[in-house]
Protein backbone atom coordinates (compact mmCIF):
# COMPACT_ATOMS: atom_id res chain seq x y z
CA UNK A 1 -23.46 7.68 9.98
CA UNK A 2 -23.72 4.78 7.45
CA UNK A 3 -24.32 7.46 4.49
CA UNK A 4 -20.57 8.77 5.70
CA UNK A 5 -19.58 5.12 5.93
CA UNK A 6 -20.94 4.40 1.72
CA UNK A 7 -19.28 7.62 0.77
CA UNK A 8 -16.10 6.81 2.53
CA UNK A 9 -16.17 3.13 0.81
CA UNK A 10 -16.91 4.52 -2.80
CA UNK A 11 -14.41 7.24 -2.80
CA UNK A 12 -11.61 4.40 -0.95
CA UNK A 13 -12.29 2.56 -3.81
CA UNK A 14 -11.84 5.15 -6.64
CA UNK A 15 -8.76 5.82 -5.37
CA UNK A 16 -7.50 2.40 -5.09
CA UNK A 17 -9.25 1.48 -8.65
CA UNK A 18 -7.11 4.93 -9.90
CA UNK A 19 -3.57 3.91 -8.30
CA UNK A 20 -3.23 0.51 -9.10
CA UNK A 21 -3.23 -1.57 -12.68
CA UNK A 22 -0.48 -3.56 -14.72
CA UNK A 23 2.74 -2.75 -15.78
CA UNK A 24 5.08 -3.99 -18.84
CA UNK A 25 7.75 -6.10 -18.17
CA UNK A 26 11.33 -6.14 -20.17
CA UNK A 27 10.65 -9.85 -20.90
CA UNK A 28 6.97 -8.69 -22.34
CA UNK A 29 4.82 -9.88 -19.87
CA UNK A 30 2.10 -7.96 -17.65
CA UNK A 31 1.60 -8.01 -13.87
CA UNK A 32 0.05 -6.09 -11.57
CA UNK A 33 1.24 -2.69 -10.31
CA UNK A 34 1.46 1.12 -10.46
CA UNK A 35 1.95 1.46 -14.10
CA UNK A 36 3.76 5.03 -14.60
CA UNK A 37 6.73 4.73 -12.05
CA UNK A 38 9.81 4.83 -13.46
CA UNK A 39 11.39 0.79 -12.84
CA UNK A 40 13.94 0.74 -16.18
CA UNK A 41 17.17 1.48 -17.20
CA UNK A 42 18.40 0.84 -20.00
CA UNK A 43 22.62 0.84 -21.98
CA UNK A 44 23.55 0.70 -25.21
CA UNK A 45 27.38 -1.37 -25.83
CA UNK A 46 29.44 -1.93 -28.47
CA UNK A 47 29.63 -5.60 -27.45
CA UNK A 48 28.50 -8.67 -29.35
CA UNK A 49 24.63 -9.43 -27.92
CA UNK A 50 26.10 -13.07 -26.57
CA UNK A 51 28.91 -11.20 -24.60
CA UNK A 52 26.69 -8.98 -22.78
CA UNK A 53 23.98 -11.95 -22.30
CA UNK A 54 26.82 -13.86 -20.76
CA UNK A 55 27.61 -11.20 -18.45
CA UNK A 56 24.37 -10.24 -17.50
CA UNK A 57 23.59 -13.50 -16.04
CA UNK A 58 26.84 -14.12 -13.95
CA UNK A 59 25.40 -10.66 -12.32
CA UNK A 60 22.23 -12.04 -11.76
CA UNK A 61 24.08 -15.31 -10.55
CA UNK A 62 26.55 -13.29 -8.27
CA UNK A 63 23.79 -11.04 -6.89
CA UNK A 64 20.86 -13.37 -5.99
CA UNK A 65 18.86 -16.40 -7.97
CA UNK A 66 18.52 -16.86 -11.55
CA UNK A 67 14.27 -18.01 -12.05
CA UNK A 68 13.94 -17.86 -15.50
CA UNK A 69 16.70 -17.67 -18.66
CA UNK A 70 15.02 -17.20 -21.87
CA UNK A 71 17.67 -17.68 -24.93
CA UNK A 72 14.84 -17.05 -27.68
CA UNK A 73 14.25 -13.10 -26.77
CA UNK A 74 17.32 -12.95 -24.09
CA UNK A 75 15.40 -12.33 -21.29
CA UNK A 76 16.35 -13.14 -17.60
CA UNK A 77 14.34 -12.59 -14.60
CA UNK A 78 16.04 -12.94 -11.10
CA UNK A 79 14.83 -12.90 -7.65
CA UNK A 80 17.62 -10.00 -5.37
CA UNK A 81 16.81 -9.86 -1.58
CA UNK A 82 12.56 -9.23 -2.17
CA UNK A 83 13.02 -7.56 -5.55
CA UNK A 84 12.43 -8.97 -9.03
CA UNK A 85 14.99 -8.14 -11.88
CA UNK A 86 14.14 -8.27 -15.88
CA UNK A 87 16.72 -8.18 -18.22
CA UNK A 88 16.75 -7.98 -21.78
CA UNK A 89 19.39 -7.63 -24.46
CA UNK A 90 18.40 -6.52 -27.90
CA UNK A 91 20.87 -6.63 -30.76
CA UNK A 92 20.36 -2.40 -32.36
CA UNK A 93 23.33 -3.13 -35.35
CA UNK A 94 26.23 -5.77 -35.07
CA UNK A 95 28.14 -3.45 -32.92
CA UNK A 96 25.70 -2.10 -30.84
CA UNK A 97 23.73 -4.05 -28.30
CA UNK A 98 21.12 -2.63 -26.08
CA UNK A 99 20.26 -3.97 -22.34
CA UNK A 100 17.14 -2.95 -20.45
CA UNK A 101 16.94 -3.52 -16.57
CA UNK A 102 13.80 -3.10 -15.27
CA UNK A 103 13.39 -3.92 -11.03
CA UNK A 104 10.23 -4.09 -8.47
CA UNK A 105 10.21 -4.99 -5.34
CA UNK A 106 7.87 -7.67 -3.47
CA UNK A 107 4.81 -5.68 -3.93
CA UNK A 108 4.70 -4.16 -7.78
CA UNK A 109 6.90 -0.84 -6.70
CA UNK A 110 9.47 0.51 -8.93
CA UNK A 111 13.11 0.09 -7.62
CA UNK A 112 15.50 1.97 -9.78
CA UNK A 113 18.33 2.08 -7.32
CA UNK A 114 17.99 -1.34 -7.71
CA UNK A 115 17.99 -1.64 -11.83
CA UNK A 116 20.95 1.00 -11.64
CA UNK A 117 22.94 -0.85 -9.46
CA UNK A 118 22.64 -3.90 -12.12
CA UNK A 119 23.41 -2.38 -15.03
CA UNK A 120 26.54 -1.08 -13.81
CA UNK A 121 27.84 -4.45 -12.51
CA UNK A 122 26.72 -6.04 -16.10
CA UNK A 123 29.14 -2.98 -17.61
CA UNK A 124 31.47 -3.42 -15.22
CA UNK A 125 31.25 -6.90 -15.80
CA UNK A 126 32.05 -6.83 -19.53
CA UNK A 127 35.50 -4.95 -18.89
């Protein structure tokens, strides 16, 4: 009985050990979570970088609360219902400006419906 109960305890925590550790975030931090989910989106505009900064944070604003703003690498994370939202916007050429949307919900999991769902209301948002 308590060599089943070791065995059970060693091979619980391989697994956990195996399915949990730290994932990127579009602002370039780290936190803790499954790692190789798919959480990002990402568009590419031919919009000036302020333009689709602008836009992307009355979306944020509009769709739940703005934490952080961060004009130096145009990052802005936002709290929507229990899920957190990155944004970044990258200028690629003059024309071209590139936005990734990256969303987890309260406890590390990848929400892509989510990150989807914003990045069409920042395009839509730019018309």
């Amino acid at each position: 009985m308590n060599f089943k109960l070791c065995i059970s305890c060693v091979l619980l925590s391989i697994f956990l050990s195996g399915t949990t550790g730290c994932y990127s975030t579009a602002d370039g931090n780290k936190k803790a979570g499954v790692p190789w989910l798919k959480d990002s989106l990402e568009g590419r505009y031919e919009r000036p970088m302020d333009q689709i900064y602008e836009a992307a944070i009355e979306v944020m604003r509009f769709n739940g609360t703005v934490v952080s703003e961060n004009r130096i690498n145009h990052s802005i994370i936002a709290r929507v219902d229990e899920s957190t939202i990155w944004v970044r916007v990258e200028e690629e050429s003059p024309t071209i400006t590139r936005i990734e949307v990256q969303a987890r919900s309260k406890w590390g999991g990848p929400d892509v419906d989510l990150a989807s769902e914003i990045e069409k209301q920042i395009a839509l948002q730019l018309k």
